[in-house]
C-alpha atoms as a PDB file:
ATOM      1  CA  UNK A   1    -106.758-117.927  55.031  1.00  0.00           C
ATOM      2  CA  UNK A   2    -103.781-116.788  57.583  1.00  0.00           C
ATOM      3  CA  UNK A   3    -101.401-116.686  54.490  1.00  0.00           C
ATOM      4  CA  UNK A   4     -99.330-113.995  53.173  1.00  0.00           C
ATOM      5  CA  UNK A   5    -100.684-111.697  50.408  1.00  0.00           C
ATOM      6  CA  UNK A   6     -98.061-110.466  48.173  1.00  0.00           C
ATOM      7  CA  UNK A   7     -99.341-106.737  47.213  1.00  0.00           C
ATOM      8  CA  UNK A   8     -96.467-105.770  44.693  1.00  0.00           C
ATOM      9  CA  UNK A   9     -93.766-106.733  42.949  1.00  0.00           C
ATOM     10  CA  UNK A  10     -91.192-105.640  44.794  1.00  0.00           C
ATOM     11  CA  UNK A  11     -92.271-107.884  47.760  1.00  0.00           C
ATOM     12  CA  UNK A  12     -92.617-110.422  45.213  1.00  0.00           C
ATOM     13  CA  UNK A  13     -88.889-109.755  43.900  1.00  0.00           C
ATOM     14  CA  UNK A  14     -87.710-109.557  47.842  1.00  0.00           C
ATOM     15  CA  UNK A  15     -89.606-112.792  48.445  1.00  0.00           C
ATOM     16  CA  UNK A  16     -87.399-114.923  45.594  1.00  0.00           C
ATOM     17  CA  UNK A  17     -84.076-113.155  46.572  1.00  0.00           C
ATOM     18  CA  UNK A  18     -84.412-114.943  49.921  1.00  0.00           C
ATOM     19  CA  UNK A  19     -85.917-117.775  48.890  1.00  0.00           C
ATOM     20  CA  UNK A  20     -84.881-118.949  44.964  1.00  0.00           C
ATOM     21  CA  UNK A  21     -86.581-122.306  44.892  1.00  0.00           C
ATOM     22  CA  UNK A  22     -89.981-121.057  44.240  1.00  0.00           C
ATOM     23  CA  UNK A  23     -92.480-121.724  41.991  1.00  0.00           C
ATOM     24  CA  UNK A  24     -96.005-119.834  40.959  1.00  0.00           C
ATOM     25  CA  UNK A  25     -98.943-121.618  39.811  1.00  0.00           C
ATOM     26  CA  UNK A  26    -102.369-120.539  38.765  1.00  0.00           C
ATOM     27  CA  UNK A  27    -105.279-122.124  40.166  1.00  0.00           C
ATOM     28  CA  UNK A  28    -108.913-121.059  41.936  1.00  0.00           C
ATOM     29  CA  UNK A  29    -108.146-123.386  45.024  1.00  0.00           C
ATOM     30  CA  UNK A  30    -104.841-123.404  46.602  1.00  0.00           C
ATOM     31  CA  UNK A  31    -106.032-125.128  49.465  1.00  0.00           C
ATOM     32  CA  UNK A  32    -107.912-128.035  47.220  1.00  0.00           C
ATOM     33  CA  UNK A  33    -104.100-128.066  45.781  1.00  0.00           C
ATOM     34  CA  UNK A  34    -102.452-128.947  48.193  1.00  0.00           C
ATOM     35  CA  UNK A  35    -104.686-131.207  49.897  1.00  0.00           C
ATOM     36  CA  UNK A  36    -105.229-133.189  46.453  1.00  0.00           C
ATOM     37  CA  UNK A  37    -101.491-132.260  44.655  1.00  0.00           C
ATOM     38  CA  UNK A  38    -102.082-133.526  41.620  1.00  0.00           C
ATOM     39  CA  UNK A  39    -102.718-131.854  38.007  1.00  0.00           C
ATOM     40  CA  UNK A  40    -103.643-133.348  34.984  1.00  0.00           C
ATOM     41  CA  UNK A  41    -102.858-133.218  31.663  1.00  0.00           C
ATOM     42  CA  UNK A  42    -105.476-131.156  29.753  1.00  0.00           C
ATOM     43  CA  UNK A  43    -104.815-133.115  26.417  1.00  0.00           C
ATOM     44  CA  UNK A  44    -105.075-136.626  27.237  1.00  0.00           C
ATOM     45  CA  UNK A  45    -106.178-136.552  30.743  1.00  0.00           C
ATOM     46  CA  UNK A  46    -103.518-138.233  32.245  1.00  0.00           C
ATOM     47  CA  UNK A  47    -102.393-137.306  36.081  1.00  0.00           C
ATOM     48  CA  UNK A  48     -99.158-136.100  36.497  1.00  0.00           C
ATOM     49  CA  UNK A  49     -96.836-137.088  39.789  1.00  0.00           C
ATOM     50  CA  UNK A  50     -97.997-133.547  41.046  1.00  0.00           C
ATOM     51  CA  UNK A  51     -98.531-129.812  40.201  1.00  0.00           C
ATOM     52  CA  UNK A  52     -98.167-128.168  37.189  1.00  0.00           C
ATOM     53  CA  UNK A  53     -95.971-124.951  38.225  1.00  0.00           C
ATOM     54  CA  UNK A  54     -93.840-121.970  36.731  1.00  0.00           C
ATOM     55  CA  UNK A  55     -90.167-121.480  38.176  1.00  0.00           C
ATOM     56  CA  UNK A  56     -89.728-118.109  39.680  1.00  0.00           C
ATOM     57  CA  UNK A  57     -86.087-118.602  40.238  1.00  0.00           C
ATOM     58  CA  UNK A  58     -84.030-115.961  37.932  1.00  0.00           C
ATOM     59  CA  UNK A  59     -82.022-117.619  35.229  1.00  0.00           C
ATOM     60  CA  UNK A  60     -78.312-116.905  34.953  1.00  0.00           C
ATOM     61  CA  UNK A  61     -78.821-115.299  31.595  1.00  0.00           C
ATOM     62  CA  UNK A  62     -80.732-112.502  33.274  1.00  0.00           C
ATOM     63  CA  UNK A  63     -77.115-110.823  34.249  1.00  0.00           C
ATOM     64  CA  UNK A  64     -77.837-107.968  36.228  1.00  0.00           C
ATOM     65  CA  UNK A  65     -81.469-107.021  35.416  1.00  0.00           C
ATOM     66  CA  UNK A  66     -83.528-105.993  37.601  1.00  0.00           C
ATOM     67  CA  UNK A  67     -85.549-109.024  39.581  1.00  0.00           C
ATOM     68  CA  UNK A  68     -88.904-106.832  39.931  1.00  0.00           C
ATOM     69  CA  UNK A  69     -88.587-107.202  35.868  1.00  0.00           C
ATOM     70  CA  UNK A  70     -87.982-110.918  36.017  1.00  0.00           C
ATOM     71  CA  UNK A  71     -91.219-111.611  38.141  1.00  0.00           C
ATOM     72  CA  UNK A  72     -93.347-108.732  36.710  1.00  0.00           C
ATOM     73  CA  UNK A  73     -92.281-111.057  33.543  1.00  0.00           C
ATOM     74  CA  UNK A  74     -93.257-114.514  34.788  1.00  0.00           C
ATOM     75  CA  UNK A  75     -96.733-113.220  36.140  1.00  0.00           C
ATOM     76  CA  UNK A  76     -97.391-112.165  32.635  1.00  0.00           C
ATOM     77  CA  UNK A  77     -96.249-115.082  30.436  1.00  0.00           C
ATOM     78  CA  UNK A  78     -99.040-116.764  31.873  1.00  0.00           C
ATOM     79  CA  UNK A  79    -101.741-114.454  32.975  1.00  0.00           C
ATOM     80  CA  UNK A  80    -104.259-115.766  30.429  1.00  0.00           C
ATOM     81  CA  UNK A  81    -105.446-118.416  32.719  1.00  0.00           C
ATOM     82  CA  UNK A  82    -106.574-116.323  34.959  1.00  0.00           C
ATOM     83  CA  UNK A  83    -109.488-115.848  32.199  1.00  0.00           C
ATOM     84  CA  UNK A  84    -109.165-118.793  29.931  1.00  0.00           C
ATOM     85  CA  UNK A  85    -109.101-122.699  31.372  1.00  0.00           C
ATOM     86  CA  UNK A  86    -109.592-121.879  35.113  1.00  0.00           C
ATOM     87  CA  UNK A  87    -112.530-119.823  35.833  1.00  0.00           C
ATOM     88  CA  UNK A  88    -111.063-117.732  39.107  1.00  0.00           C
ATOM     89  CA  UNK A  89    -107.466-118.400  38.749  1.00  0.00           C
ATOM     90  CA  UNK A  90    -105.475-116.467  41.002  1.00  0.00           C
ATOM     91  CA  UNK A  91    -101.462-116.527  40.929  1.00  0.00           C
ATOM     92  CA  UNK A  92     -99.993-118.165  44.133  1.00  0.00           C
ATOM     93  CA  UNK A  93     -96.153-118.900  45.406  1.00  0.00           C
ATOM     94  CA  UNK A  94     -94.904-122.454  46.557  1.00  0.00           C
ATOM     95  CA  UNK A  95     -92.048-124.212  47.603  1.00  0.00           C
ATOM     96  CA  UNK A  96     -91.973-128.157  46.617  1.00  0.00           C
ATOM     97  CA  UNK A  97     -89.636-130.773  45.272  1.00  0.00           C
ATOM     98  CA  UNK A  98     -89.586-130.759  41.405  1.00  0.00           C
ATOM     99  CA  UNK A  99     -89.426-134.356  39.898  1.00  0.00           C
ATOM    100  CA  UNK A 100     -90.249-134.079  36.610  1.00  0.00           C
ATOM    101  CA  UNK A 101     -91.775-132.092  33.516  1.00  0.00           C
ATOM    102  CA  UNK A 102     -95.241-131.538  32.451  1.00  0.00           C
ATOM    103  CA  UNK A 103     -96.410-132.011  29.049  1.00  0.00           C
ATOM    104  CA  UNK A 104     -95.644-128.316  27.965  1.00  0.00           C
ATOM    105  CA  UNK A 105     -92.527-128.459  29.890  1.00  0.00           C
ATOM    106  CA  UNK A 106     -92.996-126.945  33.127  1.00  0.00           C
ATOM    107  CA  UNK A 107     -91.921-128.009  36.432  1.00  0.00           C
ATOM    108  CA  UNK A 108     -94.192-131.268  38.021  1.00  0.00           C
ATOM    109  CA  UNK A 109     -94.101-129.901  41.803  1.00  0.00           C
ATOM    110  CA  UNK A 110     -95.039-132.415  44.854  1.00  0.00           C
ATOM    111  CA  UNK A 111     -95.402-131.603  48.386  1.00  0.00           C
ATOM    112  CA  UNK A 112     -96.582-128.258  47.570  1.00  0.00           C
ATOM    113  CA  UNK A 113     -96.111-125.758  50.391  1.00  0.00           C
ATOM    114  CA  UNK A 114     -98.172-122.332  49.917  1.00  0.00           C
ATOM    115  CA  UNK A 115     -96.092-119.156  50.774  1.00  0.00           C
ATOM    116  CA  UNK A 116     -98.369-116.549  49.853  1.00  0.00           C
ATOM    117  CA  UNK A 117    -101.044-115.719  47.914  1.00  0.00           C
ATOM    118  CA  UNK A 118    -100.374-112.932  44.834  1.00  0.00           C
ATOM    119  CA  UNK A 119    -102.809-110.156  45.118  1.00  0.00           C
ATOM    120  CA  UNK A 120    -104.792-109.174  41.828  1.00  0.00           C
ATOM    121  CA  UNK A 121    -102.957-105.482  42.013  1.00  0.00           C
ATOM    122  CA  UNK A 122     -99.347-107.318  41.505  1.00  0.00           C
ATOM    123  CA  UNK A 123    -100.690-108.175  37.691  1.00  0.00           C
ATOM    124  CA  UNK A 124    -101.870-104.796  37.082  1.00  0.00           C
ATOM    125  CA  UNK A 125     -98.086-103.256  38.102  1.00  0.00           C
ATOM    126  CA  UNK A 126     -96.375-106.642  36.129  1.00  0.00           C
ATOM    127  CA  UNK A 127     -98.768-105.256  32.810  1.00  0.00           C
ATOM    128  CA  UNK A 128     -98.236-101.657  33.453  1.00  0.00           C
ATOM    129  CA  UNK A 129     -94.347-102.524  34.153  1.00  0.00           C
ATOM    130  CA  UNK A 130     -93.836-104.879  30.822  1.00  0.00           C
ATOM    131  CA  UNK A 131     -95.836-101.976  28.974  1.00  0.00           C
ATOM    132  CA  UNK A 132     -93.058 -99.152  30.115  1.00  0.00           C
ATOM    133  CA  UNK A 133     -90.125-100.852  30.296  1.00  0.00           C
ATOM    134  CA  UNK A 134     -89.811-103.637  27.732  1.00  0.00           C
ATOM    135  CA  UNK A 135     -88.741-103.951  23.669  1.00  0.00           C
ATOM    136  CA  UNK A 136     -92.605-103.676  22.378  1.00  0.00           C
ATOM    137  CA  UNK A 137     -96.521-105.300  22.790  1.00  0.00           C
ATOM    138  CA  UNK A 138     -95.562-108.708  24.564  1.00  0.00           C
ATOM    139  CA  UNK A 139     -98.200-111.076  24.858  1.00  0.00           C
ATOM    140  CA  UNK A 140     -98.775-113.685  27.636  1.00  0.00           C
ATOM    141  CA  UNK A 141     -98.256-117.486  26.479  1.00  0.00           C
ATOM    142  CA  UNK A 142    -101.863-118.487  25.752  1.00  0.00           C
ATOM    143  CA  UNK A 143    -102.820-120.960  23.038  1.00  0.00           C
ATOM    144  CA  UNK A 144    -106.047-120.873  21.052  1.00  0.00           C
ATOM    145  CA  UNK A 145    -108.329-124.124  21.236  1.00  0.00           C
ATOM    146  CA  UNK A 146    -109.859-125.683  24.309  1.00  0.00           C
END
């Protein structure tokens, strides 16, 4: 695909220090993404003004923590789609203008631009990290129901 693979989190954490206005979405296609940039509500079915997408960038709240934590942290809140609505769902990082909110909040992204792909070995170390290094079991953000 000629794009960058991340392969762990620290490139992933070196990646957002240079470049804060990132987002990560989950999808089988990036390419079909960006060539048709619009998701879609999975409630009612409506389109949305462009992609559903996570923010990477670190909050202010964060302080001083460590920003391998951060990402190994946003991988996870959300790595039950890689199983559950999207068959194939692989993390990747864009860049794109944010001009609105989704129906469960997140960023609306349009003009997606890919940066690089996240390599399934970058979830493993985000797990393994939020296992080792966090207050308890932490669960990603997945709903029951369809």
């Amino acid at each position: 695909m000629g794009h960058e693979v991340i392969t762990s989190l620290e490139e992933l954490a070196e990646l957002l220090e240079a470049r804060s206005r990132l987002f990560v979405r989950w999808s089988a296609d990036p390419a079909a993404d960006q060539s048709r940039p619009h998701s879609k509500d999975g409630l009612t079915g409506a389109e949305l003004p462009g992609l559903s997408a996570n923010p990477l960038a670190v909050e202010p709240w964060w302080g001083d923590r460590s920003t391998v934590l951060w990402v190994a942290r946003r991988l996870h809140d959300y790595s039950h789609l890689e199983r559950a609505r999207t068959p194939g769902a692989r993390p990747w990082v864009l860049a794109g203008e944010e001009v609105g909110r989704g129906p469960d909040n997140e960023p609306i992204v349009t003009h997606p631009d890919l940066v690089a792909l996240v390599d399934k070995t970058v979830l493993d170390q985000a797990e393994e990290l939020l296992e080792r290094d966090t207050n308890g079991p932490w669960g990603p953000l997945a709903r029951a129901g369809g």
